[in-house]
Protein backbone atom coordinates (compact mmCIF):
# COMPACT_ATOMS: atom_id res chain seq x y z
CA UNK A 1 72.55 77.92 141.66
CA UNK A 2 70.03 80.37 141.28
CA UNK A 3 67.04 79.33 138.70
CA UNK A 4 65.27 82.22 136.79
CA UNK A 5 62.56 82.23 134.57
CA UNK A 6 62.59 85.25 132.00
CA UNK A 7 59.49 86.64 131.09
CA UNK A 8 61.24 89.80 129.26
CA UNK A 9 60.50 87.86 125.36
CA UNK A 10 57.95 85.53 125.93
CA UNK A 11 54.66 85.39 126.76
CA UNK A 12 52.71 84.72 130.20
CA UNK A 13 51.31 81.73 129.26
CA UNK A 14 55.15 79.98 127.35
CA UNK A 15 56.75 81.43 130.95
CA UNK A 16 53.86 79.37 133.34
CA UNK A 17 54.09 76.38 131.37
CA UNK A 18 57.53 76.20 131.59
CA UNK A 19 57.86 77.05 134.98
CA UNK A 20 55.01 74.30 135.60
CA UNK A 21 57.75 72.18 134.03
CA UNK A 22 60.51 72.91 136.20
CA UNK A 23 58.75 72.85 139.53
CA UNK A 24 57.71 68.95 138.76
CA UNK A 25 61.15 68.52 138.20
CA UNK A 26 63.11 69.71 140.47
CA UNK A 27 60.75 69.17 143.25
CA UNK A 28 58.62 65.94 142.71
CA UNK A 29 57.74 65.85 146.64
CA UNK A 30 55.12 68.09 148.13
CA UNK A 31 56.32 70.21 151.22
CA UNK A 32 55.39 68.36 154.38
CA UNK A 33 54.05 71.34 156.69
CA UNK A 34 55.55 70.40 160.67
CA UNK A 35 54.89 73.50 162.27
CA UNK A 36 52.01 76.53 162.40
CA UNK A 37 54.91 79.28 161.95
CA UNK A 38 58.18 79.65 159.74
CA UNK A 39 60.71 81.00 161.67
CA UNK A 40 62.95 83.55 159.63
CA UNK A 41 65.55 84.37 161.26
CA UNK A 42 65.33 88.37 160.99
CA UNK A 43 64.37 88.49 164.37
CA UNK A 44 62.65 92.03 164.49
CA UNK A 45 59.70 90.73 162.37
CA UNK A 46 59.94 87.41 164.08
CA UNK A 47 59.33 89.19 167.05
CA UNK A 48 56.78 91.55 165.88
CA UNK A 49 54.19 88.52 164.33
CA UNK A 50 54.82 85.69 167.44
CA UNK A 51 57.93 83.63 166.50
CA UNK A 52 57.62 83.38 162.48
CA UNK A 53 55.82 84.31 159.59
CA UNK A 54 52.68 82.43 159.75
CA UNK A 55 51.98 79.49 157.39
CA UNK A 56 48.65 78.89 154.83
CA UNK A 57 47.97 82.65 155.41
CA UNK A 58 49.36 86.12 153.78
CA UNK A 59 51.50 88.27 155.22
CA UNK A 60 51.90 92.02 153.51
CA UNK A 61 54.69 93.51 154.31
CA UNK A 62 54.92 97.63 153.04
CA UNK A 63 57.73 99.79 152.48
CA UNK A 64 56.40 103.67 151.98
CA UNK A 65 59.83 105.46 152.76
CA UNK A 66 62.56 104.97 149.92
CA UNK A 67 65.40 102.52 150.69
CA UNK A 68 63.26 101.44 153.83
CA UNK A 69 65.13 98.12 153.15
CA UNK A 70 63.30 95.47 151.77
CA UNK A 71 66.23 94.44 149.98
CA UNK A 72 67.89 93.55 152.89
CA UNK A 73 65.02 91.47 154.13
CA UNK A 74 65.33 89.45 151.16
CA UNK A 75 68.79 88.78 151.50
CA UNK A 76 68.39 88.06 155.17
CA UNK A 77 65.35 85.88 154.36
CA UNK A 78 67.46 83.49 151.78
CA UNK A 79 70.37 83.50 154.02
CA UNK A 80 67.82 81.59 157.06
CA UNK A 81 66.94 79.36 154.32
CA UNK A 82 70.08 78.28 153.29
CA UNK A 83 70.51 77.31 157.08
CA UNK A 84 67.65 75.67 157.28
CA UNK A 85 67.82 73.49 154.52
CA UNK A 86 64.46 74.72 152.98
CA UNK A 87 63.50 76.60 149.04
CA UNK A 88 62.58 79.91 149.00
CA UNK A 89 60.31 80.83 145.79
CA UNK A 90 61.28 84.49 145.29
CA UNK A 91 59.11 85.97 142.44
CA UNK A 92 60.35 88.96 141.10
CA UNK A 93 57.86 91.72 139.96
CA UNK A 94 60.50 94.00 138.29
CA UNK A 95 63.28 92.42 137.61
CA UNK A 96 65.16 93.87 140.34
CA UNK A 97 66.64 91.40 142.50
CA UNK A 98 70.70 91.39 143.12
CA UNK A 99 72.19 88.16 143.55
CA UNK A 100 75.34 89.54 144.18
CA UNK A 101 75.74 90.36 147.39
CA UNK A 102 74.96 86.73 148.08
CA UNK A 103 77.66 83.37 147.60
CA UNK A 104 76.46 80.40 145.47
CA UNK A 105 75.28 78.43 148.58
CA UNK A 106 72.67 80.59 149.33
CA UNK A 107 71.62 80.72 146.22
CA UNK A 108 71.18 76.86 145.72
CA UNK A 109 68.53 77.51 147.80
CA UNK A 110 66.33 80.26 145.75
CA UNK A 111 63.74 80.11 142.81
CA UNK A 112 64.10 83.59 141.30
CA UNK A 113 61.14 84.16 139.14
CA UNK A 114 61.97 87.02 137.03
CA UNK A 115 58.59 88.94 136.10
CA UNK A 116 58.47 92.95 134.60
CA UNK A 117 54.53 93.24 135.41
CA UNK A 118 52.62 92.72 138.16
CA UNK A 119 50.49 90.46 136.67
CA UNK A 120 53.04 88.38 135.79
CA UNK A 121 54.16 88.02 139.07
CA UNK A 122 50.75 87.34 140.66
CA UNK A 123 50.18 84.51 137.97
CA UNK A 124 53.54 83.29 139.19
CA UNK A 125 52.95 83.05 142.79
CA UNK A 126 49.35 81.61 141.69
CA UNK A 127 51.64 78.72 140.74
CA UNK A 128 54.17 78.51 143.42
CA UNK A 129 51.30 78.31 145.96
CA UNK A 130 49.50 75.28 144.15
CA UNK A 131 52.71 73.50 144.13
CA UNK A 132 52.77 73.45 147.85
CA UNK A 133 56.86 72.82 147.67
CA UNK A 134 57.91 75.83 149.03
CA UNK A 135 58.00 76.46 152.80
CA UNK A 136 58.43 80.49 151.73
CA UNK A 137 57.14 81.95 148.92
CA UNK A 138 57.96 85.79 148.19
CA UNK A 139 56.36 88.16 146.36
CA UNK A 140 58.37 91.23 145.94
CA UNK A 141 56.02 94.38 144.63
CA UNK A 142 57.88 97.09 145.95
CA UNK A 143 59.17 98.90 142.79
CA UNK A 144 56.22 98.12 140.73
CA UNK A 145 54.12 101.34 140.25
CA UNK A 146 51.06 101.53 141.98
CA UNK A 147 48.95 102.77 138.70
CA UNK A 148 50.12 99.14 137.65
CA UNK A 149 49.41 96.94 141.06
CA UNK A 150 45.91 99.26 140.77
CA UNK A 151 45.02 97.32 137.72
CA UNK A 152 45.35 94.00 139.60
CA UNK A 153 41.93 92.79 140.25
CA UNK A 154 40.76 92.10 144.04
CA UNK A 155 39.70 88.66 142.84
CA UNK A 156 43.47 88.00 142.43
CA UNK A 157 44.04 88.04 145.88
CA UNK A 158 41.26 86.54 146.81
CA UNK A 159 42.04 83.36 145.06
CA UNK A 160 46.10 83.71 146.47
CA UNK A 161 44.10 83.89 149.59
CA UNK A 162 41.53 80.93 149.24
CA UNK A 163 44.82 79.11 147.66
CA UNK A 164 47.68 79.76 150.43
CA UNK A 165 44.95 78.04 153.06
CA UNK A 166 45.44 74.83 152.02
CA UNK A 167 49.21 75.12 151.31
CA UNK A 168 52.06 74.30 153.43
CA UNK A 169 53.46 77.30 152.81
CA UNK A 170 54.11 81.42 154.42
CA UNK A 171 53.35 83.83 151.73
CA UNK A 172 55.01 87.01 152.09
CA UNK A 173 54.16 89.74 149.81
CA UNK A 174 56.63 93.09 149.47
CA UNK A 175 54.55 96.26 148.60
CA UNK A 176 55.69 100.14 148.67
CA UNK A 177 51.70 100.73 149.85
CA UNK A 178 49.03 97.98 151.60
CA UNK A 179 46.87 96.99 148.61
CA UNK A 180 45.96 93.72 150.08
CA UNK A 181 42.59 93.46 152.12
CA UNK A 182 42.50 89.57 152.83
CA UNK A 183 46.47 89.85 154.27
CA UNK A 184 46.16 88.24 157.79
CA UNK A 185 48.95 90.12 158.97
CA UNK A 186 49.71 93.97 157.72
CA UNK A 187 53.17 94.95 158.49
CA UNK A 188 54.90 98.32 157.72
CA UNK A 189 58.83 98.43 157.23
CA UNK A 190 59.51 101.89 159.01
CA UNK A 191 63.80 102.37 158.34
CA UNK A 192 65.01 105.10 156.21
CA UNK A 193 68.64 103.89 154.86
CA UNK A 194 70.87 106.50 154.34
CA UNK A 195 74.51 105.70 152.02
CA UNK A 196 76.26 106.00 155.40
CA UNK A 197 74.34 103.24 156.72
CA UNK A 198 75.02 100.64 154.77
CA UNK A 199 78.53 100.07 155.24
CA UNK A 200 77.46 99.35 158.70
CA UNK A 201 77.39 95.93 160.83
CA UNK A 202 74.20 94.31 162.08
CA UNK A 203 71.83 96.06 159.79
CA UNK A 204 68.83 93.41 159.84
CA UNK A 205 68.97 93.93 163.49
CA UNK A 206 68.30 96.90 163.31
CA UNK A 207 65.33 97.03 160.80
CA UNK A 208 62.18 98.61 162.07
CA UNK A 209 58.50 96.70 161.87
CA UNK A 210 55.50 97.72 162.67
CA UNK A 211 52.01 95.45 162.91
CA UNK A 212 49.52 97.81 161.62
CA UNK A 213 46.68 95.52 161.09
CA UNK A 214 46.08 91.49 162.26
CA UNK A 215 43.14 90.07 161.47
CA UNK A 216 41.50 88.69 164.73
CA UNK A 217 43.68 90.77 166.95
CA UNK A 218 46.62 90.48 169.11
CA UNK A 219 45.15 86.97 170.46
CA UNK A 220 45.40 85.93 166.30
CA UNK A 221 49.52 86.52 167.11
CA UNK A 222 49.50 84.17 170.33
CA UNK A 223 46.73 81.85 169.37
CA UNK A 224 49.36 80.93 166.18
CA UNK A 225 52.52 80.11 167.73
């Protein structure tokens, strides 16, 4: 079953503790990290990065068309986890996750933070990352508004950066625009979903990605495989 933390009534501070709380919990053993990459299973961005979403660094992964589906890469990412036997940390940044689509075994295998400020959600993943549990952390950004992920200060993600290094963990992060300068990898999701499309087959197939920016090149792809 799907956990969720609820920041909607209480404050940021009451919603870290807790979560704090639940992580030592549920998972009292850190994360051993085996390999360099973290296969995903959506094989177009597999394919596009050098066999998997590369661990201890950030990937940022942008959406600037409308219903470019990022959605769908969520769904897709949680259903490779759930056959892989590993948590995914999703953290929420406005609320606007669906777990329906999905059956209860998949979600056995998601932490759904629930945030309604990007802030919020940074703090969150702040936490995920120390924790070092999670072989996939997500941080979905996509429908908050950029005048809010503006506010965010670049100090932020230089500390998610400085922290993700020493974790055994890929850190994806879901934005409509590329706010992220320290991202190792800068990816652009380039579909266009129409309502015709989605009653289609195959669809995460099909999904579009482009590299627009790796830091230290095409060899950076090769030389972490």
């Amino acid at each position: 079953m799907a956990t969720s933390t609820d920041v909607l009534s209480r404050s940021s501070s009451e919603v870290i503790l807790d979560l704090r709380k639940l992580l030592a919990a549920r998972f009292p053993q850190p994360f051993t990290l085996s390999r360099t990459r973290l296969a995903t299973g959506v094989l177009p961005l597999d394919e596009a990065i050098g066999g998997g979403l590369l661990k201890s660094s950030i990937t940022e992964l942008s959406s600037p068309r409308v219903s470019a589906g990022s959605a769908l890469l969520v769904y897709a990412l949680l259903q490779n986890a759930q056959r892989a036997g590993y948590f995914l940390a999703l953290v929420d940044g406005r609320d606007s996750f669906d777990p329906q689509p999905l059956g209860n075994q998949c979600l056995r295998n998601l932490l759904w933070v629930r945030c309604t400020k990007a802030l919020e959600a940074v703090k969150a993943a702040d936490l995920l990352l120390r924790d070092g549990n999670f072989p996939l952390v997500v941080l979905d950004l996509v429908l908050n508004p950029f005048e809010e992920l503006s506010k965010i200060p670049q100090t932020s993600w230089y500390r998610l950066q400085r922290l993700v290094e020493t974790a055994p963990s890929a850190f994806l992060v879901l934005t409509r625009r590329s706010i992220i300068s320290g991202a190792q990898f800068k990816l652009s999701l380039d579909n266009g979903w129409k309502l015709t499309d989605l009653g289609q087959d195959h669809l995460t197939a099909r999904l579009k990605i482009i590299v627009t920016r790796v830091q230290g090149g095409r060899e950076a792809i090769a030389g972490g495989s």
